[in-house]
PDB file of N, CA and C in Angstrom:
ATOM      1  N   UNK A   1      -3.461   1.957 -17.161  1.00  0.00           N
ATOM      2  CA  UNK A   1      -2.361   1.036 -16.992  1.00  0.00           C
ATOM      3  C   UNK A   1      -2.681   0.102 -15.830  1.00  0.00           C
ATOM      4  N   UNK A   2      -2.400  -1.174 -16.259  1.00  0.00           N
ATOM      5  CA  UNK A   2      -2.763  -2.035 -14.629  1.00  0.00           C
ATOM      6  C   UNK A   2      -1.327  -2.741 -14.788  1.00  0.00           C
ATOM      7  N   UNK A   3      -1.397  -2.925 -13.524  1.00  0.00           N
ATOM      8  CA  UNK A   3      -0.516  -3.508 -12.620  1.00  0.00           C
ATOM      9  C   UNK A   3      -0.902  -5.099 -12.171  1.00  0.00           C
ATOM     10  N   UNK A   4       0.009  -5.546 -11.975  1.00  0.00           N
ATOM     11  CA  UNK A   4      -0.274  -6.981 -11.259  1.00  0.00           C
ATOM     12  C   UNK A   4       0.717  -7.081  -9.990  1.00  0.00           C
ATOM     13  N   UNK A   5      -0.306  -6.952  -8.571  1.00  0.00           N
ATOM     14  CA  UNK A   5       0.070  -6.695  -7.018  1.00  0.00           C
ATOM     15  C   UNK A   5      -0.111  -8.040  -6.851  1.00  0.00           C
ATOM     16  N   UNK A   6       1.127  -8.161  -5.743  1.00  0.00           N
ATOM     17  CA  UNK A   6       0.933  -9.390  -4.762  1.00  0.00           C
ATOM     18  C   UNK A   6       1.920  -8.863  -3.608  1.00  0.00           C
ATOM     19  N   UNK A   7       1.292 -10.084  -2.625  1.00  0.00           N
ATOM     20  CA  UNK A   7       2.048  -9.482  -1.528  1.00  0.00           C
ATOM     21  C   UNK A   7       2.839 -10.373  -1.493  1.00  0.00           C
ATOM     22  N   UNK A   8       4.135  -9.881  -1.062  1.00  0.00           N
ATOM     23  CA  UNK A   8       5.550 -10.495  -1.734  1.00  0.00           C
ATOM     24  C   UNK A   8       5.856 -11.069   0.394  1.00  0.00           C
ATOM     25  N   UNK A   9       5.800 -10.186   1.386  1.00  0.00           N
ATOM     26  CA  UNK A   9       5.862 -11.454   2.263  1.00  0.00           C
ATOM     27  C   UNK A   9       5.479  -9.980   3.393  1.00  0.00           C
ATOM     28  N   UNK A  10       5.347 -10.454   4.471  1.00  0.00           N
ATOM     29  CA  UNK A  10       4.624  -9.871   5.770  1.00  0.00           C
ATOM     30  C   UNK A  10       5.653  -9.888   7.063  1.00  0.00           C
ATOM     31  N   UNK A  11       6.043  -8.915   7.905  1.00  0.00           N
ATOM     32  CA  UNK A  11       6.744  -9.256   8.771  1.00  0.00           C
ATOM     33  C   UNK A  11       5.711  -9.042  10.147  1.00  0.00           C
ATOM     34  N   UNK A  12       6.358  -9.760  11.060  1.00  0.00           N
ATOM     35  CA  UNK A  12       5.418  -9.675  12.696  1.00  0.00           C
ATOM     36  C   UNK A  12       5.164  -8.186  13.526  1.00  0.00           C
ATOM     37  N   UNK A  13       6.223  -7.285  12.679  1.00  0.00           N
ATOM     38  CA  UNK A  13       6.009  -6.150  13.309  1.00  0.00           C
ATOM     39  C   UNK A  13       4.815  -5.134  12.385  1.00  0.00           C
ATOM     40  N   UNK A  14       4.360  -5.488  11.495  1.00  0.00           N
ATOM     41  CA  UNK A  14       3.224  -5.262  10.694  1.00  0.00           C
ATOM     42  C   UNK A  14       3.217  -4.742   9.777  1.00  0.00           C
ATOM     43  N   UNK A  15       4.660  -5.040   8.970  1.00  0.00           N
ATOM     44  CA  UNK A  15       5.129  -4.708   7.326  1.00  0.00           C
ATOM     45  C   UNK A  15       4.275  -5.584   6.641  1.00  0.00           C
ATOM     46  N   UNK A  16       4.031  -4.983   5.566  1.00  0.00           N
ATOM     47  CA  UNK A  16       3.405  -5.588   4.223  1.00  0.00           C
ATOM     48  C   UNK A  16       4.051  -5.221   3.173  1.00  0.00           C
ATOM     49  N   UNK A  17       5.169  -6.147   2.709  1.00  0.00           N
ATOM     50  CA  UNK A  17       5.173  -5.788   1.359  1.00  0.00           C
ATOM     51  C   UNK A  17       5.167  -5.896   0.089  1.00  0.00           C
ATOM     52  N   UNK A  18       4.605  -5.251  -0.749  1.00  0.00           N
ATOM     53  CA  UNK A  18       3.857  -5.343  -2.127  1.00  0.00           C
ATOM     54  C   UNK A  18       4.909  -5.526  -3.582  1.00  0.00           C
ATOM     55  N   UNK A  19       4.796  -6.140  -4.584  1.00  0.00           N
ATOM     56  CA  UNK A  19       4.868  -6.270  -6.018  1.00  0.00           C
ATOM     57  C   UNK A  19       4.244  -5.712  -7.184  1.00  0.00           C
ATOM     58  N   UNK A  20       4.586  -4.591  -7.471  1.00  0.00           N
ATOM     59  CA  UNK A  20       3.502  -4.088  -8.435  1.00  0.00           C
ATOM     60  C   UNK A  20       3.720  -4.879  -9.650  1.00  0.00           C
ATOM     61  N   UNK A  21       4.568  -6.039  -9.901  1.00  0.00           N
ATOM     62  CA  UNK A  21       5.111  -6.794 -11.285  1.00  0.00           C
ATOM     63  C   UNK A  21       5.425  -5.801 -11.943  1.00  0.00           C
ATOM     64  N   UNK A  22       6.502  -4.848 -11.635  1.00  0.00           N
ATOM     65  CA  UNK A  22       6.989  -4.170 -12.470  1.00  0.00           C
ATOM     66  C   UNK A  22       8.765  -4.434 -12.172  1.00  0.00           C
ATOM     67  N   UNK A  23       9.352  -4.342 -13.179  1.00  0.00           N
ATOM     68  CA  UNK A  23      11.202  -4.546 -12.879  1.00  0.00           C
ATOM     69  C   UNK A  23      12.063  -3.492 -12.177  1.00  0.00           C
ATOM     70  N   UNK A  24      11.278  -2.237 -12.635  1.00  0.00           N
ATOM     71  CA  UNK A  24      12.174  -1.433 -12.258  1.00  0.00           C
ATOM     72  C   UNK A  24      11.638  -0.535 -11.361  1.00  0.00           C
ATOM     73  N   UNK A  25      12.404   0.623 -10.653  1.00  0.00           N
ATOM     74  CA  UNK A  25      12.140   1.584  -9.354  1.00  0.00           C
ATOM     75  C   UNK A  25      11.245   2.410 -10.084  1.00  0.00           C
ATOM     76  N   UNK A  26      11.091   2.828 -11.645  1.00  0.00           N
ATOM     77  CA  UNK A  26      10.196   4.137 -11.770  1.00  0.00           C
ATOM     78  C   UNK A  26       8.738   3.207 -12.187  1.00  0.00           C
ATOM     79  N   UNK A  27       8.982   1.690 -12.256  1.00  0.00           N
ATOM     80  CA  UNK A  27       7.674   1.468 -12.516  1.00  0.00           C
ATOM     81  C   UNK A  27       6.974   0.691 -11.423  1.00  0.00           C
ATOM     82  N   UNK A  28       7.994   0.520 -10.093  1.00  0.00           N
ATOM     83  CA  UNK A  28       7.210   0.659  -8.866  1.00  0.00           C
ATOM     84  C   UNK A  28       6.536   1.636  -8.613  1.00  0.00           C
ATOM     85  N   UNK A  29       7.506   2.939  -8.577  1.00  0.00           N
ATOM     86  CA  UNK A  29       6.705   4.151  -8.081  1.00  0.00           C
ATOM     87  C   UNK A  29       5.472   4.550  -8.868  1.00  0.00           C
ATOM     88  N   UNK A  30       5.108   4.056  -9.709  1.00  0.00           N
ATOM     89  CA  UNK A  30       4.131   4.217 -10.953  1.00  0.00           C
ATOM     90  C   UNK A  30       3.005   3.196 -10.004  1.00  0.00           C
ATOM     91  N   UNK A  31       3.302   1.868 -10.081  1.00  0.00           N
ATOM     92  CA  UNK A  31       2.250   1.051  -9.287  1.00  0.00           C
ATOM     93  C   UNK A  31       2.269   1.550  -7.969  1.00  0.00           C
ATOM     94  N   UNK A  32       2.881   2.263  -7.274  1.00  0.00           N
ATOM     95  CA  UNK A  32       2.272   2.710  -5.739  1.00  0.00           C
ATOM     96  C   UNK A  32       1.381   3.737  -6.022  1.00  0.00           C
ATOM     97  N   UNK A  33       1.632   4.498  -6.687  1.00  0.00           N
ATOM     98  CA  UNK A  33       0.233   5.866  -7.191  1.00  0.00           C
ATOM     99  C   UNK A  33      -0.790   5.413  -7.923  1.00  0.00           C
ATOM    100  N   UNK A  34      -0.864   4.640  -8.477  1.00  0.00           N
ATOM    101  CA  UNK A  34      -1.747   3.767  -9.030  1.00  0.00           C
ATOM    102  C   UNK A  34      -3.065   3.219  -7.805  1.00  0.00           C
ATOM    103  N   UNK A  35      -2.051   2.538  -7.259  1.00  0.00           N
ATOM    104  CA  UNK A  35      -3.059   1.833  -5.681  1.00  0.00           C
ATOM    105  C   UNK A  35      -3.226   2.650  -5.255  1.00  0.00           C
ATOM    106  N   UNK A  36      -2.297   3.758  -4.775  1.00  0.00           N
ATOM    107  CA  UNK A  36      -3.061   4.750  -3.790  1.00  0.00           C
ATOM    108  C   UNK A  36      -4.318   5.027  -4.256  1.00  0.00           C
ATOM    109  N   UNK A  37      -3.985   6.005  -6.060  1.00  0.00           N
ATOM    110  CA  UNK A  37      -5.323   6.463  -6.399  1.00  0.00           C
ATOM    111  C   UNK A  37      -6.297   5.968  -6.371  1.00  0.00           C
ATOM    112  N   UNK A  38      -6.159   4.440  -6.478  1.00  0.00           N
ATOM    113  CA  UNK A  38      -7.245   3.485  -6.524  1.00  0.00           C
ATOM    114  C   UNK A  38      -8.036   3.081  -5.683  1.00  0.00           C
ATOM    115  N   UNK A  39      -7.411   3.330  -4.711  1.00  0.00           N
ATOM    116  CA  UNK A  39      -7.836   3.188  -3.200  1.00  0.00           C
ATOM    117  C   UNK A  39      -8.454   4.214  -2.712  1.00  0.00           C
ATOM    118  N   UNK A  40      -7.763   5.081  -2.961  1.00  0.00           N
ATOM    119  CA  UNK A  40      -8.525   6.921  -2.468  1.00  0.00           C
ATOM    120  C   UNK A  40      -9.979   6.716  -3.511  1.00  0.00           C
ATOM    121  N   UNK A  41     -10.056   6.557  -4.613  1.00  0.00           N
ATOM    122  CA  UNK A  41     -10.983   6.716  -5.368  1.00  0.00           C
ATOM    123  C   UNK A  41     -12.065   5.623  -4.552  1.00  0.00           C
ATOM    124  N   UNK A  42     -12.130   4.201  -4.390  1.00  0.00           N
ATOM    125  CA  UNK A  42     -13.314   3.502  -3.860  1.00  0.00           C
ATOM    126  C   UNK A  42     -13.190   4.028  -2.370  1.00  0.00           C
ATOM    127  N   UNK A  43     -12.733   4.354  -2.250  1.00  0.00           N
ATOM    128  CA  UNK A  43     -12.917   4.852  -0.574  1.00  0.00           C
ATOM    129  C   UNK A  43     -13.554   6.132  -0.171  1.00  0.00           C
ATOM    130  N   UNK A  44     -13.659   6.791  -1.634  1.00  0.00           N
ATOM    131  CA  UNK A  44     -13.772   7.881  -1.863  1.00  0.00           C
ATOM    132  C   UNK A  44     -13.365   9.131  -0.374  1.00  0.00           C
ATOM    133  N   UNK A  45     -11.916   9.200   0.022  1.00  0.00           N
ATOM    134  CA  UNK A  45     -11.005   9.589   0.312  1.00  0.00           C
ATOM    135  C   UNK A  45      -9.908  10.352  -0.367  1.00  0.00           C
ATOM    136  N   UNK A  46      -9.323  10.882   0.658  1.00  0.00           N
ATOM    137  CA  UNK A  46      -8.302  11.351   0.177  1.00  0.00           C
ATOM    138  C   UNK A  46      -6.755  11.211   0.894  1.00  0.00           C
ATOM    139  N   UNK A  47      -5.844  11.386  -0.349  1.00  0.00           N
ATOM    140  CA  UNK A  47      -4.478  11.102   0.370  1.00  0.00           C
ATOM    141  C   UNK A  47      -3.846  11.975   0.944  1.00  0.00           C
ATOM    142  N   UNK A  48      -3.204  11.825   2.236  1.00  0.00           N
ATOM    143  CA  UNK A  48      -2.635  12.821   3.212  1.00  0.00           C
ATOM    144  C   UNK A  48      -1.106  12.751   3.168  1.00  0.00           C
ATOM    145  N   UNK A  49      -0.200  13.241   2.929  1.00  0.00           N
ATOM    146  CA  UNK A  49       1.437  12.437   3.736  1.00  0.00           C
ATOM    147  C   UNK A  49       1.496  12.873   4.624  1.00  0.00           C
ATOM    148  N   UNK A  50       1.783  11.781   5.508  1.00  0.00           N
ATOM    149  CA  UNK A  50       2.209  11.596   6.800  1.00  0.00           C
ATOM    150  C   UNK A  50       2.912  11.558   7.380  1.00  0.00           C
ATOM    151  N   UNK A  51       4.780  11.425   6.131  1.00  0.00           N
ATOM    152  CA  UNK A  51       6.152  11.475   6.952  1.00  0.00           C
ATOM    153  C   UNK A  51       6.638  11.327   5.595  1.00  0.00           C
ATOM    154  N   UNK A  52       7.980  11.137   5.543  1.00  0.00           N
ATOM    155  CA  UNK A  52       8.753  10.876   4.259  1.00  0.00           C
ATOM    156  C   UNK A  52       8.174   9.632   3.256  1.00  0.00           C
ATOM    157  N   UNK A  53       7.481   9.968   2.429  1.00  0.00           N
ATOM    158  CA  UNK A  53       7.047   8.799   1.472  1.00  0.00           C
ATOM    159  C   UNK A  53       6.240   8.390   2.023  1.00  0.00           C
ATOM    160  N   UNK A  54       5.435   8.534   2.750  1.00  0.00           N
ATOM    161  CA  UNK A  54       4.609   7.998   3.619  1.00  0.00           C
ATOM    162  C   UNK A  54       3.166   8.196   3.990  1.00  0.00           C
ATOM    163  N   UNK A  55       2.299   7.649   3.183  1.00  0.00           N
ATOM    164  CA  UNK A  55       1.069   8.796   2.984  1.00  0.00           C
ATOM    165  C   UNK A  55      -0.259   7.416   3.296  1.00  0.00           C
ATOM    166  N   UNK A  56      -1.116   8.308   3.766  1.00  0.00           N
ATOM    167  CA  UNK A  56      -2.323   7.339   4.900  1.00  0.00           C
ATOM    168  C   UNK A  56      -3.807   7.933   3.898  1.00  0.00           C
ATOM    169  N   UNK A  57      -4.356   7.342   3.666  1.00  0.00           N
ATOM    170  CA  UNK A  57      -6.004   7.771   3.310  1.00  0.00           C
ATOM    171  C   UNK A  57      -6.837   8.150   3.720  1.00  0.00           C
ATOM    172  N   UNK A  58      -7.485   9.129   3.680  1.00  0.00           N
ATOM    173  CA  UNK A  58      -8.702   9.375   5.395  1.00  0.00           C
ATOM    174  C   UNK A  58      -9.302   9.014   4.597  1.00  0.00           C
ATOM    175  N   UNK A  59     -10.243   8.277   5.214  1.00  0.00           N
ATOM    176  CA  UNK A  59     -11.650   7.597   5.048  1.00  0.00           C
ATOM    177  C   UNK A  59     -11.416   5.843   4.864  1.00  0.00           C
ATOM    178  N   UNK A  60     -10.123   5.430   5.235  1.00  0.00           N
ATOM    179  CA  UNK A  60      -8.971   4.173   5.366  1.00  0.00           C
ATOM    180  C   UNK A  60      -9.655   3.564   6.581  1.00  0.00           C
ATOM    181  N   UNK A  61     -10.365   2.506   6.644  1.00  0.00           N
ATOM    182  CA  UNK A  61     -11.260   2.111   8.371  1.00  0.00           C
ATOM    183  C   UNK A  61      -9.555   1.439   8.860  1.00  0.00           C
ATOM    184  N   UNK A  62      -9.045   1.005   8.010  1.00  0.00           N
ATOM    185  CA  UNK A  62      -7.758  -0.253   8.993  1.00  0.00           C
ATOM    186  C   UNK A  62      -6.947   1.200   9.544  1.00  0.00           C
ATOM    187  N   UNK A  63      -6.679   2.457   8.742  1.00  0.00           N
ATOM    188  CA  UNK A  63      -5.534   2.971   8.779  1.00  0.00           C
ATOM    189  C   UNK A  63      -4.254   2.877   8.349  1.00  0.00           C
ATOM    190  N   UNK A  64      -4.209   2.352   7.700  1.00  0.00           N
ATOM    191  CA  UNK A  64      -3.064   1.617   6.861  1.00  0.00           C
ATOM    192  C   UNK A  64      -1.816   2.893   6.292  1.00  0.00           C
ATOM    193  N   UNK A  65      -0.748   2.765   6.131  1.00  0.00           N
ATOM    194  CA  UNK A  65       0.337   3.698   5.860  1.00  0.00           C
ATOM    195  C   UNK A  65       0.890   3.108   4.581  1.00  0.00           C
ATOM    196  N   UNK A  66       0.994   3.909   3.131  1.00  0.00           N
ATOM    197  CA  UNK A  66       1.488   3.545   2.702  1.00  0.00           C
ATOM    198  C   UNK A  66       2.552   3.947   2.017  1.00  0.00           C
ATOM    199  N   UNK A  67       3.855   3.164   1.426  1.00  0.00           N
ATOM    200  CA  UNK A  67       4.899   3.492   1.659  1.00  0.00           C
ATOM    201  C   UNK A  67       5.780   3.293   0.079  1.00  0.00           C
ATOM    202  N   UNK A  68       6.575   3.991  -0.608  1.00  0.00           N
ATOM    203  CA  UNK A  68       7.507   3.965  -1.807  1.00  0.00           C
ATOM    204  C   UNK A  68       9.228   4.002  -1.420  1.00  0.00           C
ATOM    205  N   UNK A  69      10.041   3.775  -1.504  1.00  0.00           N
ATOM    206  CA  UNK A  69      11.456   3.952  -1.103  1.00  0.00           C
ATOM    207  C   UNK A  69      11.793   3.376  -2.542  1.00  0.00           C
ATOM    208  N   UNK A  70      13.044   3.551  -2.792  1.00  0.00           N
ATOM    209  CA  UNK A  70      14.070   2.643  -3.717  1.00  0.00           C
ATOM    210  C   UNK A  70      14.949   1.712  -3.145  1.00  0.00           C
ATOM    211  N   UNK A  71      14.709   1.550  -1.866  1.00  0.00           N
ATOM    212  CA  UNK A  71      15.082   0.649  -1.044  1.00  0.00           C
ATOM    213  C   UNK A  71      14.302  -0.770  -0.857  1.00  0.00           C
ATOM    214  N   UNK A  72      12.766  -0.478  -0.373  1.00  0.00           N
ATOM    215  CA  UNK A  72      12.408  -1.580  -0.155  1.00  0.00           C
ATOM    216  C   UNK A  72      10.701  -1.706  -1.117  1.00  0.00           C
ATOM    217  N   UNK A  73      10.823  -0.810  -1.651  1.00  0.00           N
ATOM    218  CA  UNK A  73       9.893  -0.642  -2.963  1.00  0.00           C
ATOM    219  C   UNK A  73       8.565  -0.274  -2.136  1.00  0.00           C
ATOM    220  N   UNK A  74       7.170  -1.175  -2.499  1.00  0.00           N
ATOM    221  CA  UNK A  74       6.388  -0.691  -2.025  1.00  0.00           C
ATOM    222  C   UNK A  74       5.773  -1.199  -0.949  1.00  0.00           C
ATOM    223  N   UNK A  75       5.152  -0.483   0.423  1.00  0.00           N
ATOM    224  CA  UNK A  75       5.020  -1.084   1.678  1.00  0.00           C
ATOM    225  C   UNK A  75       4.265  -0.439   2.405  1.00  0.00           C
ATOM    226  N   UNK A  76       3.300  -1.389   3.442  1.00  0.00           N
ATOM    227  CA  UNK A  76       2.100  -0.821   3.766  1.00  0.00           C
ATOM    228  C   UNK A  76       1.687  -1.292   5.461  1.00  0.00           C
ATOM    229  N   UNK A  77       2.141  -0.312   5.974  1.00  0.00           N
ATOM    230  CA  UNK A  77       1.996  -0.394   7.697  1.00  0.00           C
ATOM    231  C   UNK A  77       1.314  -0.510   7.830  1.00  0.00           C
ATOM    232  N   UNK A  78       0.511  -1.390   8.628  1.00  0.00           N
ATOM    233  CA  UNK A  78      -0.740  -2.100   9.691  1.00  0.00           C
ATOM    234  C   UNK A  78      -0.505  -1.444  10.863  1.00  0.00           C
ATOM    235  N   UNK A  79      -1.368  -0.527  11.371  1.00  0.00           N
ATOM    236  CA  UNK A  79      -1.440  -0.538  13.064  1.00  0.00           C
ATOM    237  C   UNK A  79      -1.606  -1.864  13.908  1.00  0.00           C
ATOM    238  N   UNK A  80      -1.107  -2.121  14.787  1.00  0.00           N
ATOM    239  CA  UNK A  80      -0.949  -2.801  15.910  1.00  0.00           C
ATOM    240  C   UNK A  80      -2.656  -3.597  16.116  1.00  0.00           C
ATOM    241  N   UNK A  81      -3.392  -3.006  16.049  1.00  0.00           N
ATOM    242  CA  UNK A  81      -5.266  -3.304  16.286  1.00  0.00           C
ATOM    243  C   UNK A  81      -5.538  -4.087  15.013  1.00  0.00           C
ATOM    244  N   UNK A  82      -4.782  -3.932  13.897  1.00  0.00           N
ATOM    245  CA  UNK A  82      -5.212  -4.764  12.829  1.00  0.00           C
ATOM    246  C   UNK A  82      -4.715  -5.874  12.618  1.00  0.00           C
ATOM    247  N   UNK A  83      -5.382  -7.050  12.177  1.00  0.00           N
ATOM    248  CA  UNK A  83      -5.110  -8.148  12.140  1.00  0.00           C
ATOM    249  C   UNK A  83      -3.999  -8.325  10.506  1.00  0.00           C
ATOM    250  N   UNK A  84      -3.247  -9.152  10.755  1.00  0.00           N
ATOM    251  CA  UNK A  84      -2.634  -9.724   9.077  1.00  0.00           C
ATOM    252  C   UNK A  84      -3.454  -9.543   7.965  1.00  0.00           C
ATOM    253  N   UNK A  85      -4.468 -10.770   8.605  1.00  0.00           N
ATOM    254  CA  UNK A  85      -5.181 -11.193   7.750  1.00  0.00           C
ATOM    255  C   UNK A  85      -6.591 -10.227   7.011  1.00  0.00           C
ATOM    256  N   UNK A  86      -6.937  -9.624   8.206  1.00  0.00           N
ATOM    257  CA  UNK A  86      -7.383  -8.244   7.707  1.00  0.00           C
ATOM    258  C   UNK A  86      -6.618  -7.553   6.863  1.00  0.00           C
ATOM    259  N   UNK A  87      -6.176  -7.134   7.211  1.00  0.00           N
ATOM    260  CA  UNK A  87      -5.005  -6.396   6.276  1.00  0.00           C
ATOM    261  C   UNK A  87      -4.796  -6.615   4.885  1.00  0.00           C
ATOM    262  N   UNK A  88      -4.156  -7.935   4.683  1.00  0.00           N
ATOM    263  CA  UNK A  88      -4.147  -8.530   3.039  1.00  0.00           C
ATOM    264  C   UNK A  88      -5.296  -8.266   2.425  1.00  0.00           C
ATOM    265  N   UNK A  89      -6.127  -8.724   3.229  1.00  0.00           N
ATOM    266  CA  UNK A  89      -7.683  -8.911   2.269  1.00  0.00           C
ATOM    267  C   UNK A  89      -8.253  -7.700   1.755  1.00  0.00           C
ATOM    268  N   UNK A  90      -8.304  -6.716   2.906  1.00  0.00           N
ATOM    269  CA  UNK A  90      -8.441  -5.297   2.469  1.00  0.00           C
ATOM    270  C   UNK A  90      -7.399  -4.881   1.339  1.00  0.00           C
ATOM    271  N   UNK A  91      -6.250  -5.177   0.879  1.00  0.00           N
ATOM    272  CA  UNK A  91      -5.592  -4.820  -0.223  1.00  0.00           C
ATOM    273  C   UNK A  91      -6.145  -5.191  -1.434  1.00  0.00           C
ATOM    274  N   UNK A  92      -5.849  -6.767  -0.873  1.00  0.00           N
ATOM    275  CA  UNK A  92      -6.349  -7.431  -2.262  1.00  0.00           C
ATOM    276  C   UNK A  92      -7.564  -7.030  -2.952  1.00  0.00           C
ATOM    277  N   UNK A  93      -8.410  -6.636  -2.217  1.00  0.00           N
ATOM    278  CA  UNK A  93      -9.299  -5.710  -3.279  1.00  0.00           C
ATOM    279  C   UNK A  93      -9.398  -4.915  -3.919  1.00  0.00           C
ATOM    280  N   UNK A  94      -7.854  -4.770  -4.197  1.00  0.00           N
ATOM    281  CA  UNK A  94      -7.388  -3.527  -5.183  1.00  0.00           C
ATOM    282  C   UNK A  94      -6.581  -3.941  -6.088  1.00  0.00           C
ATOM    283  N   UNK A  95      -6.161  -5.238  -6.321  1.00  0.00           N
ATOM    284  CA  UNK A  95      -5.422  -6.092  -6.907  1.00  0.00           C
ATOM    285  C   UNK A  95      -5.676  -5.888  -8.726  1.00  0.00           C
TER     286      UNK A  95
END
């Protein structure tokens, strides 16, 4: 199944958040396991959770957190050391 991701807008405190082009909450949560796996797989990593919904990749160089709610769908914390623009680009290669 593919998905079509974009990043829907970025805040200064180092939210990212994502569009899996899906309408509804179970076919977000479908495109966030999707990327994860996808990500764990070329990274050849694995996924950890880290807090409520909240699960990080070891073998992730940015560190990145990523995130599911029915609130604000899907979303992906930047540490403080990482740049924006880093950030996007490293996604988008999972696009």
């Amino acid at each position: 199944m593919e998905f079509q991701f974009s990043i829907e807008r970025c805040t200064e405190d180092g939210w990212i958040f994502l569009s899996g082009g899906t309408a509804s909450d179970y076919g977000e949560q479908n495109a966030f396991a999707y990327l994860l796996k996808k990500i764990e797989q070329e990274l050849g990593g694995t996924i950890q959770e880290v807090g409520e919904q909240q699960y990080r990749i070891k073998g992730d160089p940015l560190k990145l957190i990523y995130q599911w709610d029915g609130l604000f769908g899907i979303t992906v914390i930047r540490p403080d050391a990482v740049e924006e623009a880093e950030a996007i680009a490293f996604l988008e290669k999972y696009f």
